[in-house]
Protein backbone atom coordinates (compact mmCIF):
# COMPACT_ATOMS: atom_id res chain seq x y z
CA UNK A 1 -49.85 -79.08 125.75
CA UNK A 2 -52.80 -77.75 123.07
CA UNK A 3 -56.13 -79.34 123.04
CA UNK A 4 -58.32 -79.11 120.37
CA UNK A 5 -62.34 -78.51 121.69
CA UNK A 6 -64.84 -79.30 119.22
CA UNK A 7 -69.03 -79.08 119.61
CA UNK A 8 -70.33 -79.00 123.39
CA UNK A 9 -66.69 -78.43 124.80
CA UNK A 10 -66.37 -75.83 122.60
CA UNK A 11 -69.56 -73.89 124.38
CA UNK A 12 -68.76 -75.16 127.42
CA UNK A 13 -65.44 -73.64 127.38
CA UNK A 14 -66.00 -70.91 125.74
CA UNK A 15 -62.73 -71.85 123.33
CA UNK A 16 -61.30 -73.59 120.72
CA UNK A 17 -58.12 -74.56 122.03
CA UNK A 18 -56.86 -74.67 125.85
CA UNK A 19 -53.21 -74.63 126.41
CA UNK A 20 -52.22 -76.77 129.75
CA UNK A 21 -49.44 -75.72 131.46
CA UNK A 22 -46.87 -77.50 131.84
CA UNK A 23 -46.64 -77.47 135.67
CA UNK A 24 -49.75 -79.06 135.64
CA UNK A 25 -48.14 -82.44 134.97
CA UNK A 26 -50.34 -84.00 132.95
CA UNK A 27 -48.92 -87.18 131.51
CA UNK A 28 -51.95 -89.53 130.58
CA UNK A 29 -55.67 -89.05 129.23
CA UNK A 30 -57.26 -89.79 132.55
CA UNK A 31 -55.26 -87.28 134.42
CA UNK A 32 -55.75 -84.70 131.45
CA UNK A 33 -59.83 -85.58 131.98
CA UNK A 34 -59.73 -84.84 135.50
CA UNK A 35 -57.72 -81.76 135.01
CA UNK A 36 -60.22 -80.51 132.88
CA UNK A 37 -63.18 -81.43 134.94
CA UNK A 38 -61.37 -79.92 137.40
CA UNK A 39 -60.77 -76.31 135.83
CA UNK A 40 -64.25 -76.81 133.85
CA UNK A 41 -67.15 -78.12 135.88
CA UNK A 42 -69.52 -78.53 133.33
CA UNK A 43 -67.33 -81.16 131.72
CA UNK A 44 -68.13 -83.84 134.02
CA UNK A 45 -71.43 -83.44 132.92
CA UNK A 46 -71.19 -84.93 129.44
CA UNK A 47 -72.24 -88.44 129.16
CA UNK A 48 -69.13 -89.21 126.94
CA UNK A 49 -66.12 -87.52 126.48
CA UNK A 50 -63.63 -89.29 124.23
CA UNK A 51 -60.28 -88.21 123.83
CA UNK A 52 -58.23 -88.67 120.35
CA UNK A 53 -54.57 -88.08 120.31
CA UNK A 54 -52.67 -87.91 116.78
CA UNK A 55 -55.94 -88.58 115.24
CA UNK A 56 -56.99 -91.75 117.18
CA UNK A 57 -59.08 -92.51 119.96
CA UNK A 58 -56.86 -92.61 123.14
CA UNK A 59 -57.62 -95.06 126.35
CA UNK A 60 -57.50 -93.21 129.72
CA UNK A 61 -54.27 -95.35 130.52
CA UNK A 62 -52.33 -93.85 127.67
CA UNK A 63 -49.53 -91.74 127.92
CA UNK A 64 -49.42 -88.03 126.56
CA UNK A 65 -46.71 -85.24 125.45
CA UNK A 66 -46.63 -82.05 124.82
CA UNK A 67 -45.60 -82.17 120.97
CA UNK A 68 -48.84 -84.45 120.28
CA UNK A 69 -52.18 -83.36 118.66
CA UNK A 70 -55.05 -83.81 121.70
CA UNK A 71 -58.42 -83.30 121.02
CA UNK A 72 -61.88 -83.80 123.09
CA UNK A 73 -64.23 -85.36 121.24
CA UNK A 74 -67.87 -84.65 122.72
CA UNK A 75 -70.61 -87.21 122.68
CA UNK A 76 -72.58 -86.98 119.18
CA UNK A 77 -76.11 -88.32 118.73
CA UNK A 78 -77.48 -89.26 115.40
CA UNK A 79 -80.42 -90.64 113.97
C-alpha cells in the first residue's frame, strides 16, 4: 500500500511517499492512522489529519486496499 504525504507530513516524514507493508495488515483508515502514529511520532501531533482515498475524503471506518490511491492530507490554515 503507497501513501501519498503532502505539506507537514511531508517534513515530518522526511518523504513523499511511504510504502506499508503488507504484513502490517492494514485494512481501514483508522488502523492505517495509528500505524502511522505508531512508526511516526510526530504525527499524532497534528491537530487534523484527514485521509483521502481515490481522491475523496475517507472516514476512519472505511475500508482500504492495496491497489487504491491513499493520501494524508495535513491540516491547512488560511486566512
Amino acid at each position: 500500500m503507497k501513501v501519498l504525504l503532502f505539506g507537514i507530513t511531508r517534513e515530518i516524514t522526511g518523504q513523499s511517499r511511504i510504502n506499508v507493508p503488507e504484513h502490517a495488515g492494514i485494512n481501514t483508515v483508522k488502523a492505517l492512522k495509528g500505524w502511522l502514529g505508531q512508526q511516526y511520532p510526530a504525527l499524532r501531533s497534528l491537530s487534523s489529519l484527514a485521509v483521502a482515498v481515490d481522491s475523496e475524503y475517507a472516514q476512519d471506518e472505511d475500508t482500504l486496499t492495496p491497489e487504491q490511491e491513499i493520501a494524508l492530507i495535513p491540516p491547512v490554515s488560511g486566512g
